[in-house]
N, C-alpha and C. Protein backbone atom coordinates (compact mmCIF):
# COMPACT_ATOMS: atom_id res chain seq x y z
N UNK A 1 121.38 94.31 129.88
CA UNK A 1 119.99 94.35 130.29
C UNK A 1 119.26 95.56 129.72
N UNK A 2 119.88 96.99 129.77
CA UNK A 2 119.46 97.94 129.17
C UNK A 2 118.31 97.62 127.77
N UNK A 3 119.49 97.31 126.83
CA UNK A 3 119.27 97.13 125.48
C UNK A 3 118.01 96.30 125.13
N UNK A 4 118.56 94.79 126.33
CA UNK A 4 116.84 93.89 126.00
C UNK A 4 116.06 94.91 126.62
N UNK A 5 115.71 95.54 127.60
CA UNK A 5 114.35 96.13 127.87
C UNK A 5 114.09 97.11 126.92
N UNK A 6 115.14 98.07 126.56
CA UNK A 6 114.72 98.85 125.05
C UNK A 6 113.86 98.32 123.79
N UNK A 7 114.59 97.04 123.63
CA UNK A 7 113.64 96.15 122.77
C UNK A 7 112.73 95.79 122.73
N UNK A 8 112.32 95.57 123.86
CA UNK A 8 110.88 94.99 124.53
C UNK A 8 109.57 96.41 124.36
N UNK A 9 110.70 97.34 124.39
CA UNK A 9 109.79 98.44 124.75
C UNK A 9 109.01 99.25 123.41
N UNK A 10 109.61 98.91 122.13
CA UNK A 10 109.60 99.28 121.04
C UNK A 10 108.24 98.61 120.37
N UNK A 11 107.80 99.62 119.74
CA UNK A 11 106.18 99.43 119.69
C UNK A 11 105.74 99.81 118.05
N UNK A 12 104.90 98.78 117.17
CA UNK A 12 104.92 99.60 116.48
C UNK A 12 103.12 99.74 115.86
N UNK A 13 102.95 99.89 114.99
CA UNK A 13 100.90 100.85 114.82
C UNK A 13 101.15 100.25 113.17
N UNK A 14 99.64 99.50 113.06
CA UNK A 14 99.84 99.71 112.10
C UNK A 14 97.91 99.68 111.67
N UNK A 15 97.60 101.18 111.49
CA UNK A 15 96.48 101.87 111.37
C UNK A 15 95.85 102.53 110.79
N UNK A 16 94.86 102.05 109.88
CA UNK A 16 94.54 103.00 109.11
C UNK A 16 92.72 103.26 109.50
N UNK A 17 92.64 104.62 108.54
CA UNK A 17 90.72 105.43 108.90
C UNK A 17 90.86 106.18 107.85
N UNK A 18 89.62 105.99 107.03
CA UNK A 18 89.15 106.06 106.09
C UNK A 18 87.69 106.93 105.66
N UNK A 19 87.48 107.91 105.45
CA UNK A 19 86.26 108.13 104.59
C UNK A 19 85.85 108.81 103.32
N UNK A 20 85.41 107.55 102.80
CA UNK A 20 84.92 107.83 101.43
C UNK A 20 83.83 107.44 101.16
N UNK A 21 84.02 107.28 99.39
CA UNK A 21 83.01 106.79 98.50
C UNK A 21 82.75 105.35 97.83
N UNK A 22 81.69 104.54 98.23
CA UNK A 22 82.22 103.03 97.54
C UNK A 22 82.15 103.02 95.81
N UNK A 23 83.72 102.54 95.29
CA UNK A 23 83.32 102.97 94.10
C UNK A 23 82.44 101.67 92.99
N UNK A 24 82.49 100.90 93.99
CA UNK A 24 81.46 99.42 93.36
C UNK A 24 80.74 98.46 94.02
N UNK A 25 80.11 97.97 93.75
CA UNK A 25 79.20 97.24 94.84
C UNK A 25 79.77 96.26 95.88
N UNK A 26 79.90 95.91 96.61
CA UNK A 26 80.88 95.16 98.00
C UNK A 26 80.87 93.45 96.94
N UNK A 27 82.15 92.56 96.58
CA UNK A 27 81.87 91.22 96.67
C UNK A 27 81.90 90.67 97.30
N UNK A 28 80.98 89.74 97.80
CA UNK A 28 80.68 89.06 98.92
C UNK A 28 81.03 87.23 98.73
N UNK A 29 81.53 87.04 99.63
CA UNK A 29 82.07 85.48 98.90
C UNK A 29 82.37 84.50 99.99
N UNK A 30 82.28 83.49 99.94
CA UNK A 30 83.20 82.50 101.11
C UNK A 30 84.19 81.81 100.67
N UNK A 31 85.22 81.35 102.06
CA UNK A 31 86.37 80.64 101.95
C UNK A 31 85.62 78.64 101.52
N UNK A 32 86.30 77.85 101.58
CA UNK A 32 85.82 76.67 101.20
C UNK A 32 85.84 76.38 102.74
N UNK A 33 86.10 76.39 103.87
CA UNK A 33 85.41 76.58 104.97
C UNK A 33 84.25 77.26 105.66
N UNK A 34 83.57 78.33 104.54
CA UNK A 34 82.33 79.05 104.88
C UNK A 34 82.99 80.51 105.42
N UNK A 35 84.07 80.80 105.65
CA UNK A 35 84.34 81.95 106.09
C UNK A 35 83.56 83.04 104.67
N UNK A 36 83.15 84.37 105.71
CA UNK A 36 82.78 85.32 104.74
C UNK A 36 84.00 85.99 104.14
N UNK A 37 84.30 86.82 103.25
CA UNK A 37 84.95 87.47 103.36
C UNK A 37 84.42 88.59 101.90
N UNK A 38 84.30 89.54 102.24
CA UNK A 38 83.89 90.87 101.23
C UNK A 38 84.93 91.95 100.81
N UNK A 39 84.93 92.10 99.54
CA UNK A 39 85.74 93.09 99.11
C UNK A 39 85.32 94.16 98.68
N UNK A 40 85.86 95.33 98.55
CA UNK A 40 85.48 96.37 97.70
C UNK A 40 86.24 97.62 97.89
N UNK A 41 86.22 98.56 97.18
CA UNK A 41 86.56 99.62 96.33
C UNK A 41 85.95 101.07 97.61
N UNK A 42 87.39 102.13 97.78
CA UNK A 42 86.79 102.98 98.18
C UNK A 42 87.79 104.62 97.65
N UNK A 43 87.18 105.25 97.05
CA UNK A 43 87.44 106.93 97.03
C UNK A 43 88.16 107.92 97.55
N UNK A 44 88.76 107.85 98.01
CA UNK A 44 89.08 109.55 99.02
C UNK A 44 89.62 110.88 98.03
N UNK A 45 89.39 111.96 98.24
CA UNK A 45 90.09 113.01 97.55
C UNK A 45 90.58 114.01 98.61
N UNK A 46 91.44 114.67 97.98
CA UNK A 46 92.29 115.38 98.60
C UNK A 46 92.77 116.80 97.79
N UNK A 47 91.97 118.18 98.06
CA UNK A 47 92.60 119.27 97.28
C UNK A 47 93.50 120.41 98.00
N UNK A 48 94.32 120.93 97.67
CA UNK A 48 94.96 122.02 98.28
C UNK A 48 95.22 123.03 96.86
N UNK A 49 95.49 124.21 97.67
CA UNK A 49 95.90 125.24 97.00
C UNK A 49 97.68 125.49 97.13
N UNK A 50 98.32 125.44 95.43
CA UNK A 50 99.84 125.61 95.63
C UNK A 50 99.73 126.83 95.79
N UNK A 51 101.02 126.59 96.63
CA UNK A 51 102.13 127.87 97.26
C UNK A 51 102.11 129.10 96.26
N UNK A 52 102.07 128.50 94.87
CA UNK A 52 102.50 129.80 93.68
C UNK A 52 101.28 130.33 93.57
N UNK A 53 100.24 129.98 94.17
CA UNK A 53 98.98 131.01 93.82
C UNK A 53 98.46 130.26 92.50
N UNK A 54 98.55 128.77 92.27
CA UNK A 54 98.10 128.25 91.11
C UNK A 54 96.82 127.76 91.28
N UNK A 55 96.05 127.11 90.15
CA UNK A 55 94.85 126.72 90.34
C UNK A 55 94.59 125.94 91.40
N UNK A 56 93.22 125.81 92.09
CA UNK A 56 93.52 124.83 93.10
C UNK A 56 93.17 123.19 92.47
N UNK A 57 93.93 121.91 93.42
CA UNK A 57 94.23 121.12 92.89
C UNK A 57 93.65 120.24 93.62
N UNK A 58 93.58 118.52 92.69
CA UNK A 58 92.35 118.14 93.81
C UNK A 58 93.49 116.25 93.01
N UNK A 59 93.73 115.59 94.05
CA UNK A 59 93.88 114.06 93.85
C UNK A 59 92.88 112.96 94.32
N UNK A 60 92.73 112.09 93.86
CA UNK A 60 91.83 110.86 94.37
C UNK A 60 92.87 109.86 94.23
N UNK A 61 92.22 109.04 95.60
CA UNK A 61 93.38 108.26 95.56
C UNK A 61 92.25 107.15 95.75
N UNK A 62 92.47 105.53 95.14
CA UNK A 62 91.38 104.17 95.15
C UNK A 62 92.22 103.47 96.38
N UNK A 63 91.76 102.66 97.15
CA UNK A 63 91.56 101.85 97.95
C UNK A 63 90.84 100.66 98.11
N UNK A 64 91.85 99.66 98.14
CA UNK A 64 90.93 98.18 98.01
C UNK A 64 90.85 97.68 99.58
N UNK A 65 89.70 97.39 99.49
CA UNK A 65 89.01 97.00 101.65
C UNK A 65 88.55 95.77 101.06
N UNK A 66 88.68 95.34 102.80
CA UNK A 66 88.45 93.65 103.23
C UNK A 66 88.22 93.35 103.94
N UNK A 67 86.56 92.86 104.36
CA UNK A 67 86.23 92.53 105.43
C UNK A 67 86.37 90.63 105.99
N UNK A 68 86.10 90.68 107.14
CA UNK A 68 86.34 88.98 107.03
C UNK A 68 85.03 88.86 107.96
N UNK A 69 84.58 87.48 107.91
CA UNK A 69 83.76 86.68 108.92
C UNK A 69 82.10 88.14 109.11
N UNK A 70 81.84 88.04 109.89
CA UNK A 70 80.39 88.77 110.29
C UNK A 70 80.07 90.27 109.65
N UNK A 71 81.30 91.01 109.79
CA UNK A 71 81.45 92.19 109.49
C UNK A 71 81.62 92.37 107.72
N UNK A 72 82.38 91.34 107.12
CA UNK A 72 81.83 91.17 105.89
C UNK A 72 80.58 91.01 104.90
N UNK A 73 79.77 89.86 105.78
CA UNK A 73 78.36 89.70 105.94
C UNK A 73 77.59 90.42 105.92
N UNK A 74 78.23 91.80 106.90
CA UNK A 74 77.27 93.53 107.03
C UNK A 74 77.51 94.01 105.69
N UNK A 75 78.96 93.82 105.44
CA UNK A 75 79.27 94.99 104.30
C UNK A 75 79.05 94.46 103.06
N UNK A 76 78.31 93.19 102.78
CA UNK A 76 77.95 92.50 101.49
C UNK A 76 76.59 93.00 101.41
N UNK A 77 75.68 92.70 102.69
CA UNK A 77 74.40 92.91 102.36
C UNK A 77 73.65 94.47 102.71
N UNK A 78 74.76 95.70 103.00
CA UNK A 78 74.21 97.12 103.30
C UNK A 78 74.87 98.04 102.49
N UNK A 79 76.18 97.26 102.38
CA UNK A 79 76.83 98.17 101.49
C UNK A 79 76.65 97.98 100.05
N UNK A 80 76.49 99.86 98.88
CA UNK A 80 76.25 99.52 97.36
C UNK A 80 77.38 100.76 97.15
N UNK A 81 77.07 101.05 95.87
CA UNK A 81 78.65 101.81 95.13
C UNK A 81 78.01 103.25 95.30
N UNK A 82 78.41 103.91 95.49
CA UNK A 82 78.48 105.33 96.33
C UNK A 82 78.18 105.49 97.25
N UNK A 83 77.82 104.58 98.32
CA UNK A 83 77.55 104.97 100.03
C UNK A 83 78.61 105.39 100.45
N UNK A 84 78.80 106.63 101.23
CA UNK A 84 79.97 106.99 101.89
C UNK A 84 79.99 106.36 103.21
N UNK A 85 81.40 106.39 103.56
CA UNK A 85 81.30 104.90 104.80
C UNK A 85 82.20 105.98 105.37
N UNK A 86 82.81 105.27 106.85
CA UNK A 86 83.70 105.46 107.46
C UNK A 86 84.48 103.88 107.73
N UNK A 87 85.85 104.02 107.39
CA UNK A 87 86.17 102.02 107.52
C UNK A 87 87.60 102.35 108.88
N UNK A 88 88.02 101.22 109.35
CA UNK A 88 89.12 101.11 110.14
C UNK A 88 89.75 100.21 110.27
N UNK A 89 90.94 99.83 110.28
CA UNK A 89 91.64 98.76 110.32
C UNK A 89 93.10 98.39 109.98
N UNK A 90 93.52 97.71 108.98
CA UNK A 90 95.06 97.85 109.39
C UNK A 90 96.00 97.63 107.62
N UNK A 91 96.83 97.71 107.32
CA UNK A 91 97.34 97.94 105.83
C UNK A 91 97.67 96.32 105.83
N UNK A 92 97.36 95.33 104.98
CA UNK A 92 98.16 93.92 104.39
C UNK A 92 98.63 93.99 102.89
N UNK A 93 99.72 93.78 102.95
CA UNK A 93 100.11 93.22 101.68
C UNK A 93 100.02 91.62 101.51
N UNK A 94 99.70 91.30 100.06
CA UNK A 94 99.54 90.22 99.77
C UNK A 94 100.36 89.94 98.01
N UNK A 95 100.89 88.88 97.88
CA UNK A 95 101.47 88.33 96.44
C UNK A 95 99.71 87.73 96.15
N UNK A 96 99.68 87.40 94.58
CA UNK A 96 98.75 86.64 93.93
C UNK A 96 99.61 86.45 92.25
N UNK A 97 98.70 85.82 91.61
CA UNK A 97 99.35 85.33 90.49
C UNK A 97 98.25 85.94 89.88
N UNK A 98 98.94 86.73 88.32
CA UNK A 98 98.00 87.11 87.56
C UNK A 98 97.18 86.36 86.25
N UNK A 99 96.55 86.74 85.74
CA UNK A 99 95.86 85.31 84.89
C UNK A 99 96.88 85.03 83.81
N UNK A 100 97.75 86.51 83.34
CA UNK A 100 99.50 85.72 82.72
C UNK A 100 99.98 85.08 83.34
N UNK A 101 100.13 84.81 84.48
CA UNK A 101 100.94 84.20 85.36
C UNK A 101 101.90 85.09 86.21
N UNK A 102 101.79 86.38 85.65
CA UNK A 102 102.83 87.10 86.65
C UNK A 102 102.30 87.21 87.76
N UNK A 103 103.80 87.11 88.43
CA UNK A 103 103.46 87.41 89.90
C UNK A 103 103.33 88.64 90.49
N UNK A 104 102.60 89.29 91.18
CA UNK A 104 101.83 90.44 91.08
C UNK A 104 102.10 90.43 93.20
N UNK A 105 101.88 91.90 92.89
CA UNK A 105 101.20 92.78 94.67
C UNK A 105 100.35 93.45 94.79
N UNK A 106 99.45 93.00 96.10
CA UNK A 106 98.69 94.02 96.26
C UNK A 106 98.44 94.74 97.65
N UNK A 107 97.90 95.53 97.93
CA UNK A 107 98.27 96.16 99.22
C UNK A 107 96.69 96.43 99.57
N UNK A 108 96.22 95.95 100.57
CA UNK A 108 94.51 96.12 101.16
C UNK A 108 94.79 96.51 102.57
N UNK A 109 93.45 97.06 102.64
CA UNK A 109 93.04 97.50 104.06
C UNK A 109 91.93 96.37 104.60
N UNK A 110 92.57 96.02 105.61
CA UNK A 110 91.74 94.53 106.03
C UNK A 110 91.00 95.10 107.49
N UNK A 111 89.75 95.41 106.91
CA UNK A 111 89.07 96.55 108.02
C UNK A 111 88.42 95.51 109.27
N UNK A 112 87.81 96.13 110.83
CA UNK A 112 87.84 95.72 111.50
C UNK A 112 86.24 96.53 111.89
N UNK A 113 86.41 97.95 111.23
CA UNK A 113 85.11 98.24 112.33
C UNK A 113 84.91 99.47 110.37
N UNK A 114 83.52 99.25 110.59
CA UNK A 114 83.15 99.83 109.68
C UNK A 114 80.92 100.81 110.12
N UNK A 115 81.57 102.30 109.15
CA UNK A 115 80.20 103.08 110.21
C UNK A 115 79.54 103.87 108.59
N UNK A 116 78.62 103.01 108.85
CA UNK A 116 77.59 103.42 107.16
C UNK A 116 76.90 105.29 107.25
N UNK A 117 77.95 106.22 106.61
CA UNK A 117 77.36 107.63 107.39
C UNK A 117 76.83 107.92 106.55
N UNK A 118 76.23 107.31 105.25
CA UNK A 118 75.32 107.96 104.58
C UNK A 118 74.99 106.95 103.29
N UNK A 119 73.95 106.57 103.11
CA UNK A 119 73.29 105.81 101.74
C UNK A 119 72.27 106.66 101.03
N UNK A 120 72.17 105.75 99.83
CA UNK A 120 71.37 106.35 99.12
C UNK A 120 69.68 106.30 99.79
N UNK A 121 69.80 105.43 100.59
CA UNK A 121 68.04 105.51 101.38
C UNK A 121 68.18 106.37 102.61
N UNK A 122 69.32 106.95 102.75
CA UNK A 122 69.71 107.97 104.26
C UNK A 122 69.43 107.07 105.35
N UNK A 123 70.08 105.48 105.58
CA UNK A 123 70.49 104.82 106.49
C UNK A 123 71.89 105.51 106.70
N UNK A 124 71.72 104.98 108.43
CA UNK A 124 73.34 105.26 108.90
C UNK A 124 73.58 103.89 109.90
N UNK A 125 74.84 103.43 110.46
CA UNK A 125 74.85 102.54 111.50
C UNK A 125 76.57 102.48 111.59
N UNK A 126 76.53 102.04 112.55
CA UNK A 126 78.19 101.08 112.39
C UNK A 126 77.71 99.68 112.84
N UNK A 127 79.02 99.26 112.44
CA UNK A 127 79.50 97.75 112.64
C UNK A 127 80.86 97.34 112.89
N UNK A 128 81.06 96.58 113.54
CA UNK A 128 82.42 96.44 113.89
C UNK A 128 82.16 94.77 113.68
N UNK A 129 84.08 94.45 113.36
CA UNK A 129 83.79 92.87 113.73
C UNK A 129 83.66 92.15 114.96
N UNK A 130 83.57 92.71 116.10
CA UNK A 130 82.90 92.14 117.38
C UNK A 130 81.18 91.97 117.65
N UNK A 131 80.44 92.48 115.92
CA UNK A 131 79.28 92.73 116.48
C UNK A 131 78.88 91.23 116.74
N UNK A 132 77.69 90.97 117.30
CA UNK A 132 77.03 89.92 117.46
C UNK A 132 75.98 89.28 116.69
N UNK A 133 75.36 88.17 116.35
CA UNK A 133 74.07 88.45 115.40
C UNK A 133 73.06 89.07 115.75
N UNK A 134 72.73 89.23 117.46
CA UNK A 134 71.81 89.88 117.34
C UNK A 134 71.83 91.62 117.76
N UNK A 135 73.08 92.18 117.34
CA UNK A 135 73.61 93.28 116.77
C UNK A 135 73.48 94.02 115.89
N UNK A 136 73.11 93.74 114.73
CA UNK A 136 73.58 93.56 113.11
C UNK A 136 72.53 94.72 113.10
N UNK A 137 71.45 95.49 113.59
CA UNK A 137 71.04 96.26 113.26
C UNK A 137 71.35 97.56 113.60
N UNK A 138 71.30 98.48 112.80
CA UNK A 138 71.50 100.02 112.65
C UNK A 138 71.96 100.42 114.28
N UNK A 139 73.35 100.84 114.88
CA UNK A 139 72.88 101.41 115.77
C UNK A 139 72.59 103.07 115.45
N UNK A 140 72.47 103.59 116.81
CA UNK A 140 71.89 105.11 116.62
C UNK A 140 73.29 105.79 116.34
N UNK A 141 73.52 106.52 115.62
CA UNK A 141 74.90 107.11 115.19
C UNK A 141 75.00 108.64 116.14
N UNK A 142 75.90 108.77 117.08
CA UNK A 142 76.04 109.74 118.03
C UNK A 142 76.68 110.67 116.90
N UNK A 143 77.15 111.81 117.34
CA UNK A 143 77.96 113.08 116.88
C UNK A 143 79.30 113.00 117.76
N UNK A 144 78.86 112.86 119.49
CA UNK A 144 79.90 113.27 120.34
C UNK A 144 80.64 111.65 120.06
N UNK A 145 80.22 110.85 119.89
CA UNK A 145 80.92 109.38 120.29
C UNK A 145 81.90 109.14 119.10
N UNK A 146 83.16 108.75 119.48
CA UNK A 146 83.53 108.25 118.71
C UNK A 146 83.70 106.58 118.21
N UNK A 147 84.25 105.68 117.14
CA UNK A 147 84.12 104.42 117.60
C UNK A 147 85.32 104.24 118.88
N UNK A 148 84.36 103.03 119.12
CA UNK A 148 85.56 102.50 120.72
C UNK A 148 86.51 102.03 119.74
N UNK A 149 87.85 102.71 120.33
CA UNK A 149 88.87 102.02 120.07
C UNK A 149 88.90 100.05 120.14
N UNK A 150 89.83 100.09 119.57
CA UNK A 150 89.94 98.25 119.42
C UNK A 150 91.33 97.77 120.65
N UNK A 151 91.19 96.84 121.04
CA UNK A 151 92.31 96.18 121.77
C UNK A 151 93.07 95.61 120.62
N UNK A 152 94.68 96.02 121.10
CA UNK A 152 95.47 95.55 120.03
C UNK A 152 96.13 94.54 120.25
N UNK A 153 96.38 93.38 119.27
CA UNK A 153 96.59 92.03 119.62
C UNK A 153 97.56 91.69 118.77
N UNK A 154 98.46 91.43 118.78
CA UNK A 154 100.02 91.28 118.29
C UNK A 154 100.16 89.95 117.63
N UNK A 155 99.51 88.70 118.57
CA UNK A 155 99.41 87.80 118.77
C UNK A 155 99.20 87.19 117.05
N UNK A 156 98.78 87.51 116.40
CA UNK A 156 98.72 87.08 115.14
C UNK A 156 97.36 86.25 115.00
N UNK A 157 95.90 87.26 115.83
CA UNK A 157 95.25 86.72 115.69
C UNK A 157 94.02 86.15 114.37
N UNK A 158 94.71 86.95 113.53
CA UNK A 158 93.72 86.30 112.13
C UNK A 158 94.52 84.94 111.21
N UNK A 159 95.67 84.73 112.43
CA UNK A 159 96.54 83.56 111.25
C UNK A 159 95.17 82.11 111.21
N UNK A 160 94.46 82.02 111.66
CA UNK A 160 94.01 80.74 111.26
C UNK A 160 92.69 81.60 110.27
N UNK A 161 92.46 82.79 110.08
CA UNK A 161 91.93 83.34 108.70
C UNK A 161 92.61 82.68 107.48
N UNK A 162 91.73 82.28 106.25
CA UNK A 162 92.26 82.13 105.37
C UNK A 162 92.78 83.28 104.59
N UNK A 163 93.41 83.36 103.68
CA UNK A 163 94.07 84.84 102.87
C UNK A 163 93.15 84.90 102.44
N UNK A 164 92.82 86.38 101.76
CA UNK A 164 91.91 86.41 100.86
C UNK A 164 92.31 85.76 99.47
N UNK A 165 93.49 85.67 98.83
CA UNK A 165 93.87 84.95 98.01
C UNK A 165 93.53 83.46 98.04
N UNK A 166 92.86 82.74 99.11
CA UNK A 166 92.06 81.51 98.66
C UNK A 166 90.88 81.49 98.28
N UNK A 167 90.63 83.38 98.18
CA UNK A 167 88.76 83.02 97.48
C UNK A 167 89.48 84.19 96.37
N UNK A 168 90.14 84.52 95.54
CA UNK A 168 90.73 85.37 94.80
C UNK A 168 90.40 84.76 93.20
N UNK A 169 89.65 85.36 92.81
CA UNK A 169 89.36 84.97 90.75
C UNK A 169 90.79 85.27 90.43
N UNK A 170 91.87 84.98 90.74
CA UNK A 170 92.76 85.89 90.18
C UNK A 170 93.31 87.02 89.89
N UNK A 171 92.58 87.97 90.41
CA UNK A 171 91.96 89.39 90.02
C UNK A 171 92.20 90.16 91.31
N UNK A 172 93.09 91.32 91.43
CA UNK A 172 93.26 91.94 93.01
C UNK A 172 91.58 92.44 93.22
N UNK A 173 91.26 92.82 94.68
CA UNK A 173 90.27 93.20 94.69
C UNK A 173 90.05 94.58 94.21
């Protein structure tokens, strides 16, 4: 009995938060059921100073994001290529076939709640995918607030989502 409740008890996260730079304009697209689903490109850098007293050093690392259904919809029609965002959501890997035919991986962030902290017109807002339609506009962006956490659902609730690989040119995002 021990052991099954140990098992039961074992938990695991799988979470990611993000802020960067968009490095291209969001694609915006549907499934052959009408689902939205938007892709795009994001930035982060990262510098430290080595231990030996060497120059200081700076990495960028790219990130491919994926929105689905409403929240895609936001990030097709607000989001352009250098708005810095804030994104959230969770790591997927996916196989696709390349236009050789090789079989290929790719690894996306299939975001859930996304917060526009700066455009080129100095809009700000979030969005999450719970918003509503009559949501969809700018809210007021606090300092003290953070986003509400999400309820986590195990359940495998995006399996009747199509992959993004059924709206895929072939081409990772």
């Amino acid at each position: 009995m021990g052991e099954r409740k140990e098992s039961m008890s074992v938990r695991s996260l799988n979470k990611v938060m993000l802020i960067g730079n968009l490095t291209r304009d969001p694609n915006l697209r549907y499934t052959p059921s009408n689902t939205a689903v938007c892709s795009f490109g994001i930035a982060t850098n990262r510098s430290w100073a080595p231990s030996d007293g060497g120059d200081k050093q700076e990495r960028v690392e790219f990130h491919n994001i994926v929105a689905w259904s409403k929240l895609a919809d936001i990030c097709g029609q607000l989001l352009h290529k250098g708005d810095k965002i804030y994104v959230e959501g969770r790591l997927q890997t996916r196989d696709w076939k390349g236009e050789d035919g090789t079989e290929r991986k790719t690894t996306e962030i299939v975001i859930d709640n996304m917060i526009l902290l700066r455009s080129a017109s100095g809009a700000t807002g979030s969005y999450s995918e719970n918003d509503s339609e009559e949501e969809t506009a700018p809210k007021a962006k606090s300092t003290s607030k953070k986003p509400a956490p999400k309820e986590s659902n195990d359940s495998g609730e995006d399996q009747d989502m199509p992959s993004a690989e059924d709206v895929s040119d072939d081409v990772p995002f």
